[in-house]
C-alpha atoms as a PDB file:
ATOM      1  CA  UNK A   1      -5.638 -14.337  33.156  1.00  0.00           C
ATOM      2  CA  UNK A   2      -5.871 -14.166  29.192  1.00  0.00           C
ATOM      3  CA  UNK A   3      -7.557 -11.466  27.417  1.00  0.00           C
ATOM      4  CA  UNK A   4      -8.699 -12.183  23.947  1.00  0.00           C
ATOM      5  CA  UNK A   5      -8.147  -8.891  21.447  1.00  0.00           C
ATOM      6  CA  UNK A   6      -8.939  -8.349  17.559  1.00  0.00           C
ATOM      7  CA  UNK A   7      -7.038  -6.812  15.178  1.00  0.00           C
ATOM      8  CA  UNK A   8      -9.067  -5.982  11.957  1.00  0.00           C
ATOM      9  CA  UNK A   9      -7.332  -4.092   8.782  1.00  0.00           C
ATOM     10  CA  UNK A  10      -8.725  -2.542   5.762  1.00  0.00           C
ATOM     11  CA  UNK A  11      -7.989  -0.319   2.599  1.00  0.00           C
ATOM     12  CA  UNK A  12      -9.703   1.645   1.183  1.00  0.00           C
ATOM     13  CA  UNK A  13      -9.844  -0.666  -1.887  1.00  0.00           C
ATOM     14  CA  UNK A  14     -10.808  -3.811  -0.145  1.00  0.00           C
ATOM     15  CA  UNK A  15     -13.971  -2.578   1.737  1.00  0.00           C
ATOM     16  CA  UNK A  16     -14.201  -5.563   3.963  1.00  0.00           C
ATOM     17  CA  UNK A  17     -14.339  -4.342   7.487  1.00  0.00           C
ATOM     18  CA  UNK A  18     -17.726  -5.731   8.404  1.00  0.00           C
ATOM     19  CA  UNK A  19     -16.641  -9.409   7.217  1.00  0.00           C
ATOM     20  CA  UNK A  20     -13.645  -8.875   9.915  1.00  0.00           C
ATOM     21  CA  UNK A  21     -16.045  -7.877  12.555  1.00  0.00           C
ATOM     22  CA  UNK A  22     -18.357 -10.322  12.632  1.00  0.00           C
ATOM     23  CA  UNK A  23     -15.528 -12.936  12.481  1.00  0.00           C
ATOM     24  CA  UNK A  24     -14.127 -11.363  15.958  1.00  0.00           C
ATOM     25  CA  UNK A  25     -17.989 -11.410  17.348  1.00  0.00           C
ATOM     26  CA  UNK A  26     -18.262 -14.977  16.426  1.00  0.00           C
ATOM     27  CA  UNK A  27     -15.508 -15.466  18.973  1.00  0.00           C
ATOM     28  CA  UNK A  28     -16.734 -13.777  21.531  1.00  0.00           C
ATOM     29  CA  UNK A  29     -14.197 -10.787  21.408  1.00  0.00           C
ATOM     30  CA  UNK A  30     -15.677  -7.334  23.047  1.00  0.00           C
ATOM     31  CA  UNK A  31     -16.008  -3.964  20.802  1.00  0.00           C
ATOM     32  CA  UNK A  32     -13.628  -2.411  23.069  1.00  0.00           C
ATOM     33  CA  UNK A  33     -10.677  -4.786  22.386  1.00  0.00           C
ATOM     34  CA  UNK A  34     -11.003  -4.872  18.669  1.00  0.00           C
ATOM     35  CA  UNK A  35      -8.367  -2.341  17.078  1.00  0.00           C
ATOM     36  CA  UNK A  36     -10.125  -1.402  13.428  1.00  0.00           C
ATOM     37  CA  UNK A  37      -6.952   0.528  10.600  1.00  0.00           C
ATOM     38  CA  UNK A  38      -7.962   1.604   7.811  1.00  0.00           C
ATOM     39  CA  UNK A  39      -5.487   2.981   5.377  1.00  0.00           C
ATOM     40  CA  UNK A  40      -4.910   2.827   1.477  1.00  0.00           C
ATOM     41  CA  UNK A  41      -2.955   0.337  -0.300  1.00  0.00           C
ATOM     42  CA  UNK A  42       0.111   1.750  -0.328  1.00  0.00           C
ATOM     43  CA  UNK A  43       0.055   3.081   3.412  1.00  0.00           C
ATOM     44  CA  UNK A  44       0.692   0.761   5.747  1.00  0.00           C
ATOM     45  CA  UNK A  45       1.239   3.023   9.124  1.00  0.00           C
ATOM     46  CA  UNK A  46      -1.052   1.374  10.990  1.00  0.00           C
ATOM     47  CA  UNK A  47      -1.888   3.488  14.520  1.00  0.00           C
ATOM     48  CA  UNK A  48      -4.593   1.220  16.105  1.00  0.00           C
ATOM     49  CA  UNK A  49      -1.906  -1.813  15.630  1.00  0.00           C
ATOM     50  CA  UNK A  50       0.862   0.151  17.377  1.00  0.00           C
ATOM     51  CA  UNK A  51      -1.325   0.719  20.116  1.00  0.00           C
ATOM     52  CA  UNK A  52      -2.722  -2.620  20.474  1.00  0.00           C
ATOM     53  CA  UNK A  53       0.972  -4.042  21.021  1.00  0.00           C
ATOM     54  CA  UNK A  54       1.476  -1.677  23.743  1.00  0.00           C
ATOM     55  CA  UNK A  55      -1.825  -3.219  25.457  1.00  0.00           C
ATOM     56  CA  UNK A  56      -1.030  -7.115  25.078  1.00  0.00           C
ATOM     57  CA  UNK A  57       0.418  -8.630  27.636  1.00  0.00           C
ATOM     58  CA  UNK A  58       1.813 -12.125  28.068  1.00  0.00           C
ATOM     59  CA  UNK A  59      -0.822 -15.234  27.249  1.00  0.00           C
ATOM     60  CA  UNK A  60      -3.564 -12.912  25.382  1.00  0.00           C
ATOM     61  CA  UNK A  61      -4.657 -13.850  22.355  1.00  0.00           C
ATOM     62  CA  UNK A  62      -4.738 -12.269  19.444  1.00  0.00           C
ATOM     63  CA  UNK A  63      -7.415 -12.967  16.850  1.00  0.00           C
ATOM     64  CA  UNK A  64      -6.970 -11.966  13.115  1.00  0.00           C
ATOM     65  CA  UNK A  65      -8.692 -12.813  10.226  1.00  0.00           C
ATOM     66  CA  UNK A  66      -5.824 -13.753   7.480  1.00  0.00           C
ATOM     67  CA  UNK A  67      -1.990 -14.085   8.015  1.00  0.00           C
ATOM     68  CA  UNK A  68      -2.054 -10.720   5.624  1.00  0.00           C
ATOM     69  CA  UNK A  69      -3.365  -8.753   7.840  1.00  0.00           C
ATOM     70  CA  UNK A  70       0.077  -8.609   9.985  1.00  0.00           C
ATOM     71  CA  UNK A  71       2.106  -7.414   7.039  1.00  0.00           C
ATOM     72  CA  UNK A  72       1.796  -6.758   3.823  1.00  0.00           C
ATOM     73  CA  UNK A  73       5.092  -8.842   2.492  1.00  0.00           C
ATOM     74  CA  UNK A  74       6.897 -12.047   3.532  1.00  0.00           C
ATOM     75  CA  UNK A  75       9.353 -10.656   5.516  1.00  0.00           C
ATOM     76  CA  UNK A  76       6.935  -7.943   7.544  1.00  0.00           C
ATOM     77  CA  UNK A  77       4.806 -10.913   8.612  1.00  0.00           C
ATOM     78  CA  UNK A  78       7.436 -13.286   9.714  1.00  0.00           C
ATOM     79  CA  UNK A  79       8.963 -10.332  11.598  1.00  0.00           C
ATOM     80  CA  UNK A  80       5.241  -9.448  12.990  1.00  0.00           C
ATOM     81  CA  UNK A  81       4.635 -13.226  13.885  1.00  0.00           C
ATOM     82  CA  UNK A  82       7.909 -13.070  15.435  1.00  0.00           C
ATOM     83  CA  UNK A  83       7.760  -9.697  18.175  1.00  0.00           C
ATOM     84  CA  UNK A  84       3.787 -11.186  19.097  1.00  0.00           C
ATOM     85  CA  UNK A  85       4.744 -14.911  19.962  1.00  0.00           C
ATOM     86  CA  UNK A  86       8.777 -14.596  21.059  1.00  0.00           C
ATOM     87  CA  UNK A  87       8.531 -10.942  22.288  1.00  0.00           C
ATOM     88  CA  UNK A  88       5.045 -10.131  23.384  1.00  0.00           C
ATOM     89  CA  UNK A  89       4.464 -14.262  24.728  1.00  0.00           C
ATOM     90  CA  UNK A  90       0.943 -13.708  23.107  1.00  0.00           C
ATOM     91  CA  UNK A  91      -1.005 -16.699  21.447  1.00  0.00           C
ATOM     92  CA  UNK A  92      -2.098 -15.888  17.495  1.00  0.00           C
ATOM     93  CA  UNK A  93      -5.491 -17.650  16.185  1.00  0.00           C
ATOM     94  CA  UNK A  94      -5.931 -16.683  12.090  1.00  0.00           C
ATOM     95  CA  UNK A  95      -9.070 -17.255  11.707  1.00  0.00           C
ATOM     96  CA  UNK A  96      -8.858 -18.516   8.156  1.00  0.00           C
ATOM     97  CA  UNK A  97      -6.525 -20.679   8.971  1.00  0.00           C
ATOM     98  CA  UNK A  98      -6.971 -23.616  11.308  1.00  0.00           C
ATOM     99  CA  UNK A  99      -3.694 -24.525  11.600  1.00  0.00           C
ATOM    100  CA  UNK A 100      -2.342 -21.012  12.586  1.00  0.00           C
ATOM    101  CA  UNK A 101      -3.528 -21.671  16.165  1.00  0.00           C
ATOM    102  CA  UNK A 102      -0.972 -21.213  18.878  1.00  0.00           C
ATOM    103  CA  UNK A 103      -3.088 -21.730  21.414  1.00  0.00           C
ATOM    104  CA  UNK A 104      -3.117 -25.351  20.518  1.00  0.00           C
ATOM    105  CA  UNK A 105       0.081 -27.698  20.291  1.00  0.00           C
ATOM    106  CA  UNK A 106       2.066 -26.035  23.084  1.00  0.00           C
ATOM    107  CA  UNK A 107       4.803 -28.812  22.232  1.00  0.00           C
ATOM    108  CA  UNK A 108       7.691 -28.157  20.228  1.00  0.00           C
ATOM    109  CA  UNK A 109       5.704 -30.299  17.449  1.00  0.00           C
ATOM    110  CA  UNK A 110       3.087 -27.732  17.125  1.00  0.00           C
ATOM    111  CA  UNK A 111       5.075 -24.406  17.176  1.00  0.00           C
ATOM    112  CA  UNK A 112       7.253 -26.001  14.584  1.00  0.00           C
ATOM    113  CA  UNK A 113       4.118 -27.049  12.275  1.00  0.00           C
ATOM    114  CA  UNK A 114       2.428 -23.441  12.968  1.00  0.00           C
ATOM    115  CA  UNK A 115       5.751 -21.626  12.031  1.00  0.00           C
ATOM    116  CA  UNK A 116       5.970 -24.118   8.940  1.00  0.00           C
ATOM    117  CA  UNK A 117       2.497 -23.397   7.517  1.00  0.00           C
ATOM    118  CA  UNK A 118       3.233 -19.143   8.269  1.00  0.00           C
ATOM    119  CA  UNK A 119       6.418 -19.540   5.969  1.00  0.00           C
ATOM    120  CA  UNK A 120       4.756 -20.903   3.426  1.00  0.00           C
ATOM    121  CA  UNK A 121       1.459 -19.176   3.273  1.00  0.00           C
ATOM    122  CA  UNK A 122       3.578 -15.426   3.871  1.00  0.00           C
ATOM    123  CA  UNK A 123       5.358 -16.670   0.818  1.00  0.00           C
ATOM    124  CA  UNK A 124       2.294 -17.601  -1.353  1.00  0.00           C
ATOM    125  CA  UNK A 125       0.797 -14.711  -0.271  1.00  0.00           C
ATOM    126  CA  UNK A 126       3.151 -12.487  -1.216  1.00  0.00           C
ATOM    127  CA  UNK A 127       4.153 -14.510  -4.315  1.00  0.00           C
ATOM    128  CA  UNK A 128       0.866 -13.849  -5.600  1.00  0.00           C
ATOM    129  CA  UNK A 129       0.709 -10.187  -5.065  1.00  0.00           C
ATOM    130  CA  UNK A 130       3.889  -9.680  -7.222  1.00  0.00           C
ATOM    131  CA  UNK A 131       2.229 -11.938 -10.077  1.00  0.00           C
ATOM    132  CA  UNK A 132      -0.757  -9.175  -9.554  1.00  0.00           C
ATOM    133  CA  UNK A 133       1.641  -6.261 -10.256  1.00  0.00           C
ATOM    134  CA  UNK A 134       3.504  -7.774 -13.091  1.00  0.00           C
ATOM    135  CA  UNK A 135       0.290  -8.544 -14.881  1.00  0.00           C
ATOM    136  CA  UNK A 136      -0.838  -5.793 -14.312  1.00  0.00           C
ATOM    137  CA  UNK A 137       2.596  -3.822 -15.647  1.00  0.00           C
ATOM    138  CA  UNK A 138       2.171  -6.035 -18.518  1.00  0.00           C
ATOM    139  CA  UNK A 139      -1.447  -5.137 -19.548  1.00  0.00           C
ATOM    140  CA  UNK A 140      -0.086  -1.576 -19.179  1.00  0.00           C
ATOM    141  CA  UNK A 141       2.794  -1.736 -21.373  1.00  0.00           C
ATOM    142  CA  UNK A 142       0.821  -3.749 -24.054  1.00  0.00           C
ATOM    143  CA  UNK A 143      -2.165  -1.146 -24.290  1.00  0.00           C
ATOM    144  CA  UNK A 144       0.540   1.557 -24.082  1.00  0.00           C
ATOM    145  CA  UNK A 145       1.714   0.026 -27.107  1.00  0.00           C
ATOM    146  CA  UNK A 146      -1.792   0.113 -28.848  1.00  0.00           C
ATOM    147  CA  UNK A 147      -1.538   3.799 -27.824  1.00  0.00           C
ATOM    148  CA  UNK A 148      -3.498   4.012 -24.860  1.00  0.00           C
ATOM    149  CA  UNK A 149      -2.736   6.959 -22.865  1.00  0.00           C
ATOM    150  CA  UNK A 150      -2.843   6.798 -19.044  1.00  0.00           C
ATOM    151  CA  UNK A 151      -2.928   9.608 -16.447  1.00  0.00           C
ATOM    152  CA  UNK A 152      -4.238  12.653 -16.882  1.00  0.00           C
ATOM    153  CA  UNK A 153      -4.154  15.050 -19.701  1.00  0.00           C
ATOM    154  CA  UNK A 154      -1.249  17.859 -19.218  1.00  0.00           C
ATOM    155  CA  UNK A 155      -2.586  21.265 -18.921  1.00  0.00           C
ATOM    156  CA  UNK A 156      -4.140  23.001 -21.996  1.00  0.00           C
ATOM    157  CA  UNK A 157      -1.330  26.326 -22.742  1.00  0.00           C
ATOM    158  CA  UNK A 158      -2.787  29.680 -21.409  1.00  0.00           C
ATOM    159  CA  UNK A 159      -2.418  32.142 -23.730  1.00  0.00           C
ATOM    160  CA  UNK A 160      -0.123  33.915 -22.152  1.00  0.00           C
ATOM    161  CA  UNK A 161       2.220  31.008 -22.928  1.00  0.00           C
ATOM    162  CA  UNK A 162       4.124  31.627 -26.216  1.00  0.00           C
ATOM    163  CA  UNK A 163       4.454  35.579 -24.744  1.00  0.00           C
ATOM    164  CA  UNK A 164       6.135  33.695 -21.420  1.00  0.00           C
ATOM    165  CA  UNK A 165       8.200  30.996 -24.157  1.00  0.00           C
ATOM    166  CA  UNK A 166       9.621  33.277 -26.126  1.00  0.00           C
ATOM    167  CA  UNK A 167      11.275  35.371 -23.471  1.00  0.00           C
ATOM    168  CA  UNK A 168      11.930  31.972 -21.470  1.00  0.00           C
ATOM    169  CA  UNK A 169      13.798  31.155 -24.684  1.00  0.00           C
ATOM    170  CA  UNK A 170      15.377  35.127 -25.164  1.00  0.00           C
ATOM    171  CA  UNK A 171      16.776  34.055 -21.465  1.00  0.00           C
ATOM    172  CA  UNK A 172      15.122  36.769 -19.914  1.00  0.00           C
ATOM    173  CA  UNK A 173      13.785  34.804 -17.319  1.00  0.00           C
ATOM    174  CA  UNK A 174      14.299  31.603 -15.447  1.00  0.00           C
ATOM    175  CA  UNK A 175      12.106  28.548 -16.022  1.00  0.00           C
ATOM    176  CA  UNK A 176      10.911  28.586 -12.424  1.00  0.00           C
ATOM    177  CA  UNK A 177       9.157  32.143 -13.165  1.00  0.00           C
ATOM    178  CA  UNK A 178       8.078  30.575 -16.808  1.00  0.00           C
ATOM    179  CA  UNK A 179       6.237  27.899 -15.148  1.00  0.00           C
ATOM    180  CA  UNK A 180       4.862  30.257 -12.387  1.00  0.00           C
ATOM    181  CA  UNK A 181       3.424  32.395 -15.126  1.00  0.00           C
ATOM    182  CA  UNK A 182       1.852  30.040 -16.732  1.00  0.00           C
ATOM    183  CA  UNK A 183       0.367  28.719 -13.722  1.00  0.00           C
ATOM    184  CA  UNK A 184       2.502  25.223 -14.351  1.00  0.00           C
ATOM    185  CA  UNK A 185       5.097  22.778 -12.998  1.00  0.00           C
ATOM    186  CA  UNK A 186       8.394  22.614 -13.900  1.00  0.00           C
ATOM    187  CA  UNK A 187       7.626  19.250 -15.606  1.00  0.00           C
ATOM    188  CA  UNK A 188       4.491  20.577 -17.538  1.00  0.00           C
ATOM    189  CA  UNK A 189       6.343  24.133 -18.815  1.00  0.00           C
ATOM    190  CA  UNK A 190       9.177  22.089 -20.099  1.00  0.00           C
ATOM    191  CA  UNK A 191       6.565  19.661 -21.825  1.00  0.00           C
ATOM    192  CA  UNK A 192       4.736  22.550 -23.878  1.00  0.00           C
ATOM    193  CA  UNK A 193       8.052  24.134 -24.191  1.00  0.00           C
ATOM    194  CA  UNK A 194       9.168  21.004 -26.356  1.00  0.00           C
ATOM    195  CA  UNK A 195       5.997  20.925 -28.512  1.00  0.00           C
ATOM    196  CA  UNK A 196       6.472  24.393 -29.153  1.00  0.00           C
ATOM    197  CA  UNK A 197      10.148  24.101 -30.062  1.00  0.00           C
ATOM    198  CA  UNK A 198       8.831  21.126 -32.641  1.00  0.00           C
ATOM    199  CA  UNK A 199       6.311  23.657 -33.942  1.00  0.00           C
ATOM    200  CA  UNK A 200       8.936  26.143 -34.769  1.00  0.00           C
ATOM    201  CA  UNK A 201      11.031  23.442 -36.098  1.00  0.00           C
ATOM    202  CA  UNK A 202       8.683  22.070 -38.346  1.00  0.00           C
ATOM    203  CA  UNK A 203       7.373  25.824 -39.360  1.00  0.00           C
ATOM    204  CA  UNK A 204      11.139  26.639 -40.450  1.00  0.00           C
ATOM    205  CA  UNK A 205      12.681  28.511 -37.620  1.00  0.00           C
ATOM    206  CA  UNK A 206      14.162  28.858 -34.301  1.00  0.00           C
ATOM    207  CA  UNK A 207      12.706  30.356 -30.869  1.00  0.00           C
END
């Protein structure tokens, strides 16, 4: 006998979790076999989906909202769709998609329309995240070029900084104990350390 299961996934950008779960409730799925990850964008180790895998047998059915929620590229979701229907032997409804219904067309016919339609939407999917990105890269690079600065300011110099410089400079100690007296990085000691070097410059002289 069939057991129906959920998966739901969120970020911590999306904030959509309660549109999931009443899409599983409208089908009838129980609390207890709806597996809820949330992770930010750029994680994608997903616990709750590793351990529903390990709980579906052959002929459940798996319920999801969106075809995205199974990877988050082309390839991962093919490879996804893949291990549930040819591995596992489970059915896959997407919920948002009609035609992403295994449970119907049984028939060569229909598993070669359902895996026609999951090419193509993984694709457009994932198409139209890049397009995102590289807008977004763009609008970067164009206000960069207005001079809009991004990120956060580097740390303000201590006093104690041209004191630690100038013996940094005399080679009386290393940069990893300049940056530790200063209370910096590596990265942000050699940063002031090049400002200062253009201060001296300009003033005339050599540190």
């Amino acid at each position: 006998m069939s057991t129906m299961y959920g998966y739901v996934r969120v970020s911590t950008r999306e904030q959509n979790e309660d549109r999931q779960l009443l899409a599983m409730s409208e089908k009838c799925i129980s609390k207890e076999h709806i597996y809820v990850d949330k992770k930010s964008g750029k994680d994608f180790n997903r616990p709750m989906y590793q351990r529903l895998l390990k709980r579906l047998k052959k002929n459940d059915i798996l319920y999801i909202t969106s075809i995205d929620r199974l990877g988050r590229n082309y390839a991962e979701i093919l490879e996804q769709w893949r291990i549930l229907t040819r591995v596992k032997k489970v059915d896959i409804v997407v919920i948002d998609m009609p035609l992403l219904d295994t449970t119907r067309g049984k028939d060569l016919m229909g598993t070669l329309i359902a895996d026609l339609v999951l090419s193509l939407l993984s694709y457009v999917s994932e198409n139209e995240r890049c397009n995102i990105r590289s807008r977004q890269k763009e609008g970067i690079d164009a206000a960069k070029q207005k001079g809009v600065k991004f990120g956060r300011p580097p740390k303000p110099v201590t006093k104690e900084f041209l004191k630690v410089y100038n013996s940094w400079i005399a080679k009386e100690i290393t940069t990893e104990e300049a940056a530790r007296r200063c209370n910096f990085t590596k990265s942000t000691f050699y940063y002031w350390a090049k400002k200062q070097r253009a201060t001296y410059m300009q003033a005339g002289c050599d540190g």
